[in-house]
C-alpha atoms as a PDB file:
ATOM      1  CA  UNK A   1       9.801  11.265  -9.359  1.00  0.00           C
ATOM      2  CA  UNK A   2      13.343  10.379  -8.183  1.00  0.00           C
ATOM      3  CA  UNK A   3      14.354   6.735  -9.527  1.00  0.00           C
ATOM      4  CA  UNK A   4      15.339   5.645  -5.831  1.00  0.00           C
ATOM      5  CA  UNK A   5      13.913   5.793  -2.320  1.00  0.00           C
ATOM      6  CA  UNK A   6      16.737   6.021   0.020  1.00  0.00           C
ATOM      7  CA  UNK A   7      16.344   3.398   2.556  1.00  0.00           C
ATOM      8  CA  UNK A   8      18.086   2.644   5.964  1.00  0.00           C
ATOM      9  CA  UNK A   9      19.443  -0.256   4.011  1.00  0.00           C
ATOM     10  CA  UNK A  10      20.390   1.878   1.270  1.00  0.00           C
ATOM     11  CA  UNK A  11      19.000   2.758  -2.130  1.00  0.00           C
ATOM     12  CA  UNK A  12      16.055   0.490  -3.565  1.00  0.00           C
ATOM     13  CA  UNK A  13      14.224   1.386  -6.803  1.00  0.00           C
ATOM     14  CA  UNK A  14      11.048   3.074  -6.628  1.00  0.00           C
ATOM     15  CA  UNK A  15      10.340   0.202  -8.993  1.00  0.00           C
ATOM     16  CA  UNK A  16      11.246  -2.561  -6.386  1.00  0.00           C
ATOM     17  CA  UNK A  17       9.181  -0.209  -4.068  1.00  0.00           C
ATOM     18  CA  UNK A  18       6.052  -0.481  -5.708  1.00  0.00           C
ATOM     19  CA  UNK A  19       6.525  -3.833  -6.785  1.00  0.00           C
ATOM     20  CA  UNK A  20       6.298  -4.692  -3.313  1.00  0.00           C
ATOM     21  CA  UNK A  21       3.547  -2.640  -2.895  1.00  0.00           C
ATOM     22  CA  UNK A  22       1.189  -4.277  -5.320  1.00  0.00           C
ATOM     23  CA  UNK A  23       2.841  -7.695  -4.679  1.00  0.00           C
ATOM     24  CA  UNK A  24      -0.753  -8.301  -2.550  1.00  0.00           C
ATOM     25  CA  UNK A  25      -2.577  -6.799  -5.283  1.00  0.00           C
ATOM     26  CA  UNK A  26      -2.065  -9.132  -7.902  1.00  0.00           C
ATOM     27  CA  UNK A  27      -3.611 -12.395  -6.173  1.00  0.00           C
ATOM     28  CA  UNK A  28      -5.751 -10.178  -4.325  1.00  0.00           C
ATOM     29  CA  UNK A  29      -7.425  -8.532  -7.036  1.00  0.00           C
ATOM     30  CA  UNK A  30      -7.788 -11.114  -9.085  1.00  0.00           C
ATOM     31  CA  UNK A  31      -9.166 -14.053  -6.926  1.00  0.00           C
ATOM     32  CA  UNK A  32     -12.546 -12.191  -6.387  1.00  0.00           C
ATOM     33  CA  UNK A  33     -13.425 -12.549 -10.486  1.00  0.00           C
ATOM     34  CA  UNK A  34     -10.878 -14.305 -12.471  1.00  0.00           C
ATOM     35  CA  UNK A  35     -11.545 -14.338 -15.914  1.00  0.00           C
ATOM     36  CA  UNK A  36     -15.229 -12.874 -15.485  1.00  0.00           C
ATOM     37  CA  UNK A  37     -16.044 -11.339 -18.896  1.00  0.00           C
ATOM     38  CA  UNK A  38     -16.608  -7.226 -18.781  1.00  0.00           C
ATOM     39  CA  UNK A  39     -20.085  -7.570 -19.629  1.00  0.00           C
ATOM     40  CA  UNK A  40     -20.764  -9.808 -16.320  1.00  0.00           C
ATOM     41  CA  UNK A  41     -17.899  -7.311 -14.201  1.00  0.00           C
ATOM     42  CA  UNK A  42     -19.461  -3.873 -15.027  1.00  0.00           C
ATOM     43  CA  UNK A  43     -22.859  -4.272 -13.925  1.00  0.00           C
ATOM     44  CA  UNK A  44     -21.246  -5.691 -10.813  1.00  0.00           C
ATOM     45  CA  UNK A  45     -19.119  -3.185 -10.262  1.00  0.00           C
ATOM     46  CA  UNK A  46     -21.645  -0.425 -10.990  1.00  0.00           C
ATOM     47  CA  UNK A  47     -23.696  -2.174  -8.059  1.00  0.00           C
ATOM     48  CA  UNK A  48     -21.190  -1.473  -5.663  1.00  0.00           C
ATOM     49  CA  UNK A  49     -19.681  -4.777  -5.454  1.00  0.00           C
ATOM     50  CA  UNK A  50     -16.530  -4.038  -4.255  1.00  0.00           C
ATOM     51  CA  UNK A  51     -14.045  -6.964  -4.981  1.00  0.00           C
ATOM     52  CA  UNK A  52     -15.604  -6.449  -9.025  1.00  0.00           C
ATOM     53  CA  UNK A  53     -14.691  -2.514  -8.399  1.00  0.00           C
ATOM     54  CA  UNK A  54     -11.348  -3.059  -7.551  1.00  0.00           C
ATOM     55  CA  UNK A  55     -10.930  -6.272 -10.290  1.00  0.00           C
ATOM     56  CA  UNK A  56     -12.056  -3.540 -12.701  1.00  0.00           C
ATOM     57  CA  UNK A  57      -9.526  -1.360 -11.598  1.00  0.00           C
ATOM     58  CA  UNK A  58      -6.733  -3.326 -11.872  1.00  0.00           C
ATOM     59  CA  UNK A  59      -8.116  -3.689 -15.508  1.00  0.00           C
ATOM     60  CA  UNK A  60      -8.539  -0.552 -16.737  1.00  0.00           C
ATOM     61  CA  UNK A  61      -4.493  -0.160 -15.283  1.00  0.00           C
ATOM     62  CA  UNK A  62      -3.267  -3.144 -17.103  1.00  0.00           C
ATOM     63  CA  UNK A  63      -5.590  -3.005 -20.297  1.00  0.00           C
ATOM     64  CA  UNK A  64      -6.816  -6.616 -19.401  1.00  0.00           C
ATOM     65  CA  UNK A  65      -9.928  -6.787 -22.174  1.00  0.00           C
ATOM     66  CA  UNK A  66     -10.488  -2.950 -21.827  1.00  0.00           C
ATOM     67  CA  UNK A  67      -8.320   0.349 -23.675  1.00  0.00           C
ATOM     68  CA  UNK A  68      -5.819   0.636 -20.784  1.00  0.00           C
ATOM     69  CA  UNK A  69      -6.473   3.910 -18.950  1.00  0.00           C
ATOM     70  CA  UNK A  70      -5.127   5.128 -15.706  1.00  0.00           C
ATOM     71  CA  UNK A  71      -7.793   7.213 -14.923  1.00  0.00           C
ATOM     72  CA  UNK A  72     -10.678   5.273 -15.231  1.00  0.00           C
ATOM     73  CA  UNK A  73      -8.660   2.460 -13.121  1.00  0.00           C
ATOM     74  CA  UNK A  74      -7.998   5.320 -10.575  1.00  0.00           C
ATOM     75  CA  UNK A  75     -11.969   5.768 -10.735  1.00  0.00           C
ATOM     76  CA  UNK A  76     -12.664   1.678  -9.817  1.00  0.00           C
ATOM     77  CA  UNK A  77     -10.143   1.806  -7.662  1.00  0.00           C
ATOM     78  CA  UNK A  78     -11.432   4.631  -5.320  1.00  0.00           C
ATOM     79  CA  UNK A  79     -14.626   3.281  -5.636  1.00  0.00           C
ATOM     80  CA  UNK A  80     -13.772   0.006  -3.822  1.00  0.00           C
ATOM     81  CA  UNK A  81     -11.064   1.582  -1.153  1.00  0.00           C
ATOM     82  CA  UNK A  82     -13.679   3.710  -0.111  1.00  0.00           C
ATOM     83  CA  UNK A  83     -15.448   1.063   0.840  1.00  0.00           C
ATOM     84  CA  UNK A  84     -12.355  -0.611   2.881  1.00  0.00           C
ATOM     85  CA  UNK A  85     -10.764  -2.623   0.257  1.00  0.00           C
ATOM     86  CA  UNK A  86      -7.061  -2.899   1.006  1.00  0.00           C
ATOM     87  CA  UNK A  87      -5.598  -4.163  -2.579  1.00  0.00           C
ATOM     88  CA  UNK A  88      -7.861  -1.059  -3.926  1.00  0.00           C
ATOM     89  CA  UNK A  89      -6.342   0.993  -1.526  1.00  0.00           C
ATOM     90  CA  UNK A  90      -2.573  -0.361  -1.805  1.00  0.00           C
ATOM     91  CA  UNK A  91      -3.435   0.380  -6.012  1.00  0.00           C
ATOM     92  CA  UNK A  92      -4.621   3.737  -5.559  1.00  0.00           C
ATOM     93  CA  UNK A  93      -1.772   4.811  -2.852  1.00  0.00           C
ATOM     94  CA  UNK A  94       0.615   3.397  -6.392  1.00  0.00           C
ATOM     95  CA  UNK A  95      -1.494   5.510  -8.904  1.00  0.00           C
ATOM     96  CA  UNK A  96      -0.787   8.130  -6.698  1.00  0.00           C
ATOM     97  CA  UNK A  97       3.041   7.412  -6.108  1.00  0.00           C
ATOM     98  CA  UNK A  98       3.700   7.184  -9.607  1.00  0.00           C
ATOM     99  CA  UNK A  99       1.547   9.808 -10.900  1.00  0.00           C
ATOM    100  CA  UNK A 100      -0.461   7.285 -13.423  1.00  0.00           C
ATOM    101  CA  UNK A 101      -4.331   8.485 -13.996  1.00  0.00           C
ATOM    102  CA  UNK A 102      -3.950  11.675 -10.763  1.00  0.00           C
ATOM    103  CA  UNK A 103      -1.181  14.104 -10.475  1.00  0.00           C
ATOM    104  CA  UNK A 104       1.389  12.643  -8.457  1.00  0.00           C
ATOM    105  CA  UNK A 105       1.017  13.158  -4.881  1.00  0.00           C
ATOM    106  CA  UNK A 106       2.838  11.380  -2.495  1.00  0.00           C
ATOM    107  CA  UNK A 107       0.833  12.868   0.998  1.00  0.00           C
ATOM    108  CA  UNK A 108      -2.002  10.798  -0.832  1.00  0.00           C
ATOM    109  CA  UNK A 109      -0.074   8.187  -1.997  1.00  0.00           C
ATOM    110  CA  UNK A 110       0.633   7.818   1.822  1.00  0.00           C
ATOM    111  CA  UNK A 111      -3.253   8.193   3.266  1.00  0.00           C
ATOM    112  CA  UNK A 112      -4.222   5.232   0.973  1.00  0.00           C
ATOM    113  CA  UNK A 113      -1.031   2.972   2.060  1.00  0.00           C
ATOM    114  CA  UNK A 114      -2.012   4.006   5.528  1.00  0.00           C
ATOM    115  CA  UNK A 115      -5.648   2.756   4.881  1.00  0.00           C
ATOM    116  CA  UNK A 116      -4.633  -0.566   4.423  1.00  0.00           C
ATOM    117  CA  UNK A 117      -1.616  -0.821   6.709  1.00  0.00           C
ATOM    118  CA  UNK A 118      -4.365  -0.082   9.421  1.00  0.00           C
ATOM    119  CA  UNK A 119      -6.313  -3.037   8.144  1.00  0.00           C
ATOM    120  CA  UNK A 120      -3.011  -5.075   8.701  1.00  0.00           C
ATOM    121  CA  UNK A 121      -1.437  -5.676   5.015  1.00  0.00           C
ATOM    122  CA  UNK A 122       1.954  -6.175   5.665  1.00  0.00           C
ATOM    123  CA  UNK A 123       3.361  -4.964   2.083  1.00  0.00           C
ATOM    124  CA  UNK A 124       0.980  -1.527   2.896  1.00  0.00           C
ATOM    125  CA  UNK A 125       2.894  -1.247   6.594  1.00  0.00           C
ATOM    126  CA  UNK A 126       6.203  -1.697   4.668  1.00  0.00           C
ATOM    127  CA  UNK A 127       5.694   0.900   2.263  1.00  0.00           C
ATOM    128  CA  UNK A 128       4.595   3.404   5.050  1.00  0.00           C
ATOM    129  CA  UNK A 129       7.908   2.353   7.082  1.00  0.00           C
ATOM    130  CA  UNK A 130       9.438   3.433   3.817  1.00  0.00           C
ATOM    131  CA  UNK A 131       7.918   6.578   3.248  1.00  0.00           C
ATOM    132  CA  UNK A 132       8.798   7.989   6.782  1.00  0.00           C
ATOM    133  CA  UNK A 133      12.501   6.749   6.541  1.00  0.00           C
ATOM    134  CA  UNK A 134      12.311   8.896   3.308  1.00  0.00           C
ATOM    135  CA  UNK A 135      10.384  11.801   4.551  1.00  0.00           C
ATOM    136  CA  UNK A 136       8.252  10.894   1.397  1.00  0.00           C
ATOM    137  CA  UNK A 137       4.559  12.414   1.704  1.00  0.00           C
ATOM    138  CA  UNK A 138       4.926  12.552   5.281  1.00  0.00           C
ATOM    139  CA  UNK A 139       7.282  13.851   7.733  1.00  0.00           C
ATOM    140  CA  UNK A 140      10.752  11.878   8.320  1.00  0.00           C
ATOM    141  CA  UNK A 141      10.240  10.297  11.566  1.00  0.00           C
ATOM    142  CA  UNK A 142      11.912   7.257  12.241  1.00  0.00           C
ATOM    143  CA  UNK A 143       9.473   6.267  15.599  1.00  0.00           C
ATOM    144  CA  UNK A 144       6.846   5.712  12.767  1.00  0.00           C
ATOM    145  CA  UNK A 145       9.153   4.248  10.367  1.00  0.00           C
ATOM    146  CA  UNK A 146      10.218   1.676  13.337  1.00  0.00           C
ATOM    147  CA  UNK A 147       6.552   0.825  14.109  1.00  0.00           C
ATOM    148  CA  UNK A 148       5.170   0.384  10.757  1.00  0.00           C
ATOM    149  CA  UNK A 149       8.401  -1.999   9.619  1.00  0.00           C
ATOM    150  CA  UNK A 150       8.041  -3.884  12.594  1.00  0.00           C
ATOM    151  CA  UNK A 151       3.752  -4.345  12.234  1.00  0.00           C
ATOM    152  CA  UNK A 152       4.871  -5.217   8.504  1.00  0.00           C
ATOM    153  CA  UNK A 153       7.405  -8.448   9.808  1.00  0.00           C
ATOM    154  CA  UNK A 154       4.783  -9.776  11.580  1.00  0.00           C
ATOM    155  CA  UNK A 155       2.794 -10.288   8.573  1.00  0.00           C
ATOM    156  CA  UNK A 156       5.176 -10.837   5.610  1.00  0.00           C
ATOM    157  CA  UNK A 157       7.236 -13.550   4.845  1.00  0.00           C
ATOM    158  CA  UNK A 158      10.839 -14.606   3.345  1.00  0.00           C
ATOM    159  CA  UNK A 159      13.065 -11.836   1.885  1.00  0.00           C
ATOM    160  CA  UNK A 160      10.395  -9.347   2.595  1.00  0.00           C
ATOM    161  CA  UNK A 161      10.289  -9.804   6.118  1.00  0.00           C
ATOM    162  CA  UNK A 162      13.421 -10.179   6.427  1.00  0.00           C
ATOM    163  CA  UNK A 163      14.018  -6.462   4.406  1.00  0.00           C
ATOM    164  CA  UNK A 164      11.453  -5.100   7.091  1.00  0.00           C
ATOM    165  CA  UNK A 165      13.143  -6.911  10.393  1.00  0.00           C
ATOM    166  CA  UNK A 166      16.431  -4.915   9.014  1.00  0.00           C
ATOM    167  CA  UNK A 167      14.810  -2.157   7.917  1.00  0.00           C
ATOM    168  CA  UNK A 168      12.819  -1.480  11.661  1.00  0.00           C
ATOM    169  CA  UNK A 169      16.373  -2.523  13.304  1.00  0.00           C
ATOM    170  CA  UNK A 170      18.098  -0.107  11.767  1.00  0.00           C
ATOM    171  CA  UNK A 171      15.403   2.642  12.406  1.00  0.00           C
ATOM    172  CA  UNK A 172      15.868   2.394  15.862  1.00  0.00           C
ATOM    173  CA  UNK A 173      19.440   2.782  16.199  1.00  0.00           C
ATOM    174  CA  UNK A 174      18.229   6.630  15.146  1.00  0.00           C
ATOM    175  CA  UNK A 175      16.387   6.926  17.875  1.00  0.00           C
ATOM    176  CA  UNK A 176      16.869   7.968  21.347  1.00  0.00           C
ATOM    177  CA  UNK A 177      16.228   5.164  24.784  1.00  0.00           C
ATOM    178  CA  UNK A 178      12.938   7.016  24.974  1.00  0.00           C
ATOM    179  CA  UNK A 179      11.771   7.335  21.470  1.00  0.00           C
ATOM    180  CA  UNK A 180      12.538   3.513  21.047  1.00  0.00           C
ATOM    181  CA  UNK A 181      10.565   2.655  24.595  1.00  0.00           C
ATOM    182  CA  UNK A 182       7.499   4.523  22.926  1.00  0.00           C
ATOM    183  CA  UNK A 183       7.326   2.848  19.099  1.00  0.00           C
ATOM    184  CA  UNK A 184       7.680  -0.965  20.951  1.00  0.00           C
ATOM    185  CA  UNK A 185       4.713   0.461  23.297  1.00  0.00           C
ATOM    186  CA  UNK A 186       2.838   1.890  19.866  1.00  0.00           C
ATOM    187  CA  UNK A 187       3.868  -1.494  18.217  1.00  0.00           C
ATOM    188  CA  UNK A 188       2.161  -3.145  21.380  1.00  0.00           C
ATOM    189  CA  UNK A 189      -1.035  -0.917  21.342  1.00  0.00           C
ATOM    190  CA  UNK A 190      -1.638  -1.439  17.807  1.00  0.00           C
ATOM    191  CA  UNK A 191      -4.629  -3.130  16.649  1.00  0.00           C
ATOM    192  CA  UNK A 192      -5.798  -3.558  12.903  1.00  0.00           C
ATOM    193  CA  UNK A 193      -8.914  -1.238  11.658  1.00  0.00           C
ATOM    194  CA  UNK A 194     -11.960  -2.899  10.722  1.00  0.00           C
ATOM    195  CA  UNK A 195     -12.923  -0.667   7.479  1.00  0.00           C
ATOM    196  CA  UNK A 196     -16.383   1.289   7.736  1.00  0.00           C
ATOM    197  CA  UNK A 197     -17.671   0.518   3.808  1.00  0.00           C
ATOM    198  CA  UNK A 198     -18.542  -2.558   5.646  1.00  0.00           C
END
């Protein structure tokens, strides 16, 4: 996995790249069941509750009162972005990125970010914009790239937004009149997905 993702705005660390990618999850995840003791979080979870799914994900990845293990957070975590949850789905689009608990796979890595950046999560929209400046699990194509950073400033806030305001700016001075004319019209079509696990 290279170090860097090469950016319009230069080189940013695939660190700093999934940082910002699980920046949601970490309030996200943990708002549903703070604290909750496993013995009160698994029989949730094995229910199908989806927010304790996810929680006990997130977990398994960080070894929070359980052996830390990648692949059983990469089980949680599918469970509850199957059912539509977007900090599930940002997590499991990073297990996949970085390789932890699935062979690394960035074409997946992409269909989970794109899973929740069609929900609306602004740090999922980023990472996409990222991706197809890179040419990272999904074709380069900087019409994308230009949509998803713009969807992504509409959301986000501060230095982020900012990043994706420059980012989508200097996307489109790659693209033609016409290619420009149709991302603003895609930016202006899009509407966020309502997820179907619910």
């Amino acid at each position: 996995m290279p170090s860097k993702f090469r950016t319009l705005l230069g080189e940013a660390s695939i660190q700093r790249v999934l940082f910002l990618a699980a920046a949601l999850v970490i309030g996200a995840v943990t708002a549903a069941y703070p604290d909750e003791p496993l013995d009160q979080l698994l029989p949730r979870a094995e229910r199908g509750d989806v927010a304790a799914q996810s929680e006990l994900g997130w977990k398994y990845a960080k070894g929070d009162g359980v052996p830390q293990s990648y692949a059983e957070a990469v089980k949680w975590f599918r469970k509850a972005a199957d059912q539509g949850n977007v900090a599930a789905q940002i997590n499991l689009g990073v297990s996949y990125a970085k390789g932890d608990g699935v062979p690394q796979d960035y074409a997946e890595a992409a269909k989970w970010y794109r899973k929740a950046a069609d929900q609306g999560n602004g740090t999922a929209q980023s990472t996409l914009g990222v991706m197809y400046v890179q040419g990272q699990g999904v074709q380069q194509d900087y019409v994308q790239a230009y949509v998803w950073f713009h969807l992504a400033a509409s959301t986000l806030s501060g230095l982020e937004r900012d990043a994706a305001l420059k980012e989508r700016d200097l996307a489109a001075t790659r693209l033609t009149p016409e290619q420009l004319q149709r991302a603003q019209q895609m930016v202006q079509d899009w509407k966020p997905t309502t997820p179907s696990g619910r």
